[in-house]
C-alpha atoms as a PDB file:
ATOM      1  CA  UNK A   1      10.301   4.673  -5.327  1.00  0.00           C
ATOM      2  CA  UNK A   2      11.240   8.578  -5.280  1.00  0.00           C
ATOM      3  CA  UNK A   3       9.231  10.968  -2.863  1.00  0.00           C
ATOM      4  CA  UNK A   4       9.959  14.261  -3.526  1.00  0.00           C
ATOM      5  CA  UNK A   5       8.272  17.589  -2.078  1.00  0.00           C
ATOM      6  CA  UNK A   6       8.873  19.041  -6.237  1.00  0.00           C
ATOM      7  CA  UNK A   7       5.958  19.322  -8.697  1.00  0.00           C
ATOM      8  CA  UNK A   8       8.659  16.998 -10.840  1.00  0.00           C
ATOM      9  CA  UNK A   9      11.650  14.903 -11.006  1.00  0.00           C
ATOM     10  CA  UNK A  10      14.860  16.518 -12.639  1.00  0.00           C
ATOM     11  CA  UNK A  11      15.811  14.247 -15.557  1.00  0.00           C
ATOM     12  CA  UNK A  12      12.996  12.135 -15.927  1.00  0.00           C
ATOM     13  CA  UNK A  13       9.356  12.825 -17.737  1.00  0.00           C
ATOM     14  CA  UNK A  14       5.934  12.262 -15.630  1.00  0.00           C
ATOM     15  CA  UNK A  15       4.060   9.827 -18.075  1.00  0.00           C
ATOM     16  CA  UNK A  16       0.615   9.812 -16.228  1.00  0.00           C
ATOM     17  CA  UNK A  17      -0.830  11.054 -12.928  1.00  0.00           C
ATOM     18  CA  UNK A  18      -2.014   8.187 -11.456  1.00  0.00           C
ATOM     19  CA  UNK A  19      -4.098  10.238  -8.481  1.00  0.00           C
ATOM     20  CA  UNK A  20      -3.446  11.876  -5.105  1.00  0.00           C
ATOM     21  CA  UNK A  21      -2.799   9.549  -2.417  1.00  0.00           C
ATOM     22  CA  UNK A  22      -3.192  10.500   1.557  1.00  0.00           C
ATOM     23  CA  UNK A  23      -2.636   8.652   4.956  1.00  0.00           C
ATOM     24  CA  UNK A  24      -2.805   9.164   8.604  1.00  0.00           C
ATOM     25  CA  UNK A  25      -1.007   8.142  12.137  1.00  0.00           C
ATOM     26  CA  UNK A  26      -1.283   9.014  15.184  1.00  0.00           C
ATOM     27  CA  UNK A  27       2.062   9.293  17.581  1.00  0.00           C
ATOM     28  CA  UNK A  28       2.919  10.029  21.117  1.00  0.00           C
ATOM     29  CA  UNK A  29       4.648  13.090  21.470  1.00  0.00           C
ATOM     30  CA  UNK A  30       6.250  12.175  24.844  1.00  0.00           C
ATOM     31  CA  UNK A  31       8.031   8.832  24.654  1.00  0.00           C
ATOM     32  CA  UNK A  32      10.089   7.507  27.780  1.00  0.00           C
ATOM     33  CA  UNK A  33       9.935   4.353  27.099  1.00  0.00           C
ATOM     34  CA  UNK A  34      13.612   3.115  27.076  1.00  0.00           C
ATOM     35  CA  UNK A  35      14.387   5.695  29.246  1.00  0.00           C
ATOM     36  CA  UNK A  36      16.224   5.388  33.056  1.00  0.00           C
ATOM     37  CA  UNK A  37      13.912   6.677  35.779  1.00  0.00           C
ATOM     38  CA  UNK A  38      16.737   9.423  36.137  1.00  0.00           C
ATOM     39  CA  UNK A  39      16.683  10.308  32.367  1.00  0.00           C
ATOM     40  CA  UNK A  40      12.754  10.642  32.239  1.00  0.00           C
ATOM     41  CA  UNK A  41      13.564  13.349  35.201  1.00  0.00           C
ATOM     42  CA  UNK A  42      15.516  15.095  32.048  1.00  0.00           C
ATOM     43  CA  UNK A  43      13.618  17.444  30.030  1.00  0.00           C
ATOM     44  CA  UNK A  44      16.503  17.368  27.326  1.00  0.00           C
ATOM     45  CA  UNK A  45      16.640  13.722  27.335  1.00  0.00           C
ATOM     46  CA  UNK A  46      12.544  13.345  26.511  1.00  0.00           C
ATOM     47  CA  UNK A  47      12.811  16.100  23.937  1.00  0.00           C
ATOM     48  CA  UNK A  48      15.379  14.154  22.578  1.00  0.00           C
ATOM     49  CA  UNK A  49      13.296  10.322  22.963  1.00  0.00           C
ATOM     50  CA  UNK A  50      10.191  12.768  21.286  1.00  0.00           C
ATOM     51  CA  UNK A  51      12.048  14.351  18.357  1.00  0.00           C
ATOM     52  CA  UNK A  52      13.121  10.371  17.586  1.00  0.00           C
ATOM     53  CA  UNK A  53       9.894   9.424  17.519  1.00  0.00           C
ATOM     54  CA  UNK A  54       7.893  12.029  15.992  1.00  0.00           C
ATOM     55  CA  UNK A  55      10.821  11.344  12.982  1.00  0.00           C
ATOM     56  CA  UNK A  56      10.209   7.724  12.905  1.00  0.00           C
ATOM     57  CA  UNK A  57       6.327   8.413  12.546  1.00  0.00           C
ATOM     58  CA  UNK A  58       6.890  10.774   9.760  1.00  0.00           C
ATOM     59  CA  UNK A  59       9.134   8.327   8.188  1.00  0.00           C
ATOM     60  CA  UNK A  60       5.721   5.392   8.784  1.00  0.00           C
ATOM     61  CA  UNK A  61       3.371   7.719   6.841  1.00  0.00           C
ATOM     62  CA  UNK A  62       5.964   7.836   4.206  1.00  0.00           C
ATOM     63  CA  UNK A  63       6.014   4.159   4.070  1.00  0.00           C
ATOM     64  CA  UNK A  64       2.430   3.904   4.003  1.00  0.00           C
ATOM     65  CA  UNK A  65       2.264   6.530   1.367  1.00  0.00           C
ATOM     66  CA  UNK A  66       4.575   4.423  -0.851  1.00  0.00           C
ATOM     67  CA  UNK A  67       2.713   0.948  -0.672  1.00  0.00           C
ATOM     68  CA  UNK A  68      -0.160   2.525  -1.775  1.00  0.00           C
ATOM     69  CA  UNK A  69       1.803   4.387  -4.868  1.00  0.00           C
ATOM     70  CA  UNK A  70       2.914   0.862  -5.494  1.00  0.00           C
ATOM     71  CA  UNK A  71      -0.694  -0.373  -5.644  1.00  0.00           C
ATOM     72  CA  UNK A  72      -1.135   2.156  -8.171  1.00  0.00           C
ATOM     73  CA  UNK A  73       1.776   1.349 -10.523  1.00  0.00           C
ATOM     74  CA  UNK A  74       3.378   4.602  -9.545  1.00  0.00           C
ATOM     75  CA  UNK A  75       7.497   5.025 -10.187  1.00  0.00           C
ATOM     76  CA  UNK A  76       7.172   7.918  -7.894  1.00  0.00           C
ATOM     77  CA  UNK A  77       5.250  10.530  -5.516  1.00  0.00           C
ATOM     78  CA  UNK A  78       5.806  14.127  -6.297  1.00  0.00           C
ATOM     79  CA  UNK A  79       4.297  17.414  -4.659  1.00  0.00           C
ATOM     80  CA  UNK A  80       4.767  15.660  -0.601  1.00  0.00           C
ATOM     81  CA  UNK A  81       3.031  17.413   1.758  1.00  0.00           C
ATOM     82  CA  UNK A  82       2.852  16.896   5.589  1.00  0.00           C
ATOM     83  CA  UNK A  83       0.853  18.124   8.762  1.00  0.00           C
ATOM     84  CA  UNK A  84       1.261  17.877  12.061  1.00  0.00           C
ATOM     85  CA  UNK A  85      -1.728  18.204  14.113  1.00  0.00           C
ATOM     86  CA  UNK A  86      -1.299  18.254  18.417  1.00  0.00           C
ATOM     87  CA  UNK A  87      -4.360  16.190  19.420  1.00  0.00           C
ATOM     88  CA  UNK A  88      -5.937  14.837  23.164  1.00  0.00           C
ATOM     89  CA  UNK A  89      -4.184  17.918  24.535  1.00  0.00           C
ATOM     90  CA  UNK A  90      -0.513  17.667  23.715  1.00  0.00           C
ATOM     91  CA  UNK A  91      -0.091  13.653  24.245  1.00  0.00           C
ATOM     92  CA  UNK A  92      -0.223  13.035  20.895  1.00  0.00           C
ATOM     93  CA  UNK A  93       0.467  13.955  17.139  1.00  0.00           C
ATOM     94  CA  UNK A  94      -1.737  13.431  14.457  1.00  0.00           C
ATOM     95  CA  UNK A  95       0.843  13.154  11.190  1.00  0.00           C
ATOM     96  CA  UNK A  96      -0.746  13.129   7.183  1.00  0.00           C
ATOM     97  CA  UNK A  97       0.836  13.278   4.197  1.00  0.00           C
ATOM     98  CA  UNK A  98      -0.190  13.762   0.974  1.00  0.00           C
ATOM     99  CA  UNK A  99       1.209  13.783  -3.036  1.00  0.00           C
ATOM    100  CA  UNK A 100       0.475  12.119  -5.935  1.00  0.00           C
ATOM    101  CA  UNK A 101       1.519   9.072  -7.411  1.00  0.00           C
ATOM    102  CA  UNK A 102       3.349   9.389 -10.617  1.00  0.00           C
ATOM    103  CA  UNK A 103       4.530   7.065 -13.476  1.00  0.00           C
ATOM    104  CA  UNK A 104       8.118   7.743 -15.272  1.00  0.00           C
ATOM    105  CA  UNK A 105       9.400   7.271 -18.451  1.00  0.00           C
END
């Protein structure tokens, strides 16, 4: 399946627009899990667990975005968009994403 932020896909003709296709999850922004009780002292070191994490959640709406292309019939999912919302004060993320599912010739 090809996810692409572009209204097309160099090289290959959009046969039909199948629809536009959206999902949801919600992720913790502060992860320590894993962490020593000296690294979740660290500042750097829970930025670093967070960024992980908040790139592994983008990479599950992604995911979920392409099952449901594949439920579709779609070859593809041009014109990906994503927002990140802060929710419950900071503790969590609220991550959506959003294209449409494509076929290709």
């Amino acid at each position: 399946m090809i996810i692409t932020t572009t209204n097309s896909i160099q090289g290959r003709e959009i046969t039909q627009y199948l629809g536009v296709i959206t999902d949801f999850i919600y992720a913790k922004i502060y992860n320590t899990k894993g962490l020593s009780f000296r690294d979740s002292l660290n500042s750097d070191k829970i930025y670093e667990s967070s960024e992980e994490g908040i790139d592994a959640a983008k990479q599950e709406v992604l995911k979920k975005l392409e099952a449901k292309a594949t439920e579709m019939g779609a070859h593809a999912i041009v014109g990906v968009t994503m927002d990140v919302e802060v929710i419950n004060q900071g503790l969590k993320l609220g991550i959506s994403a959003m294209g449409t599912a494509v076929a290709l010739k």
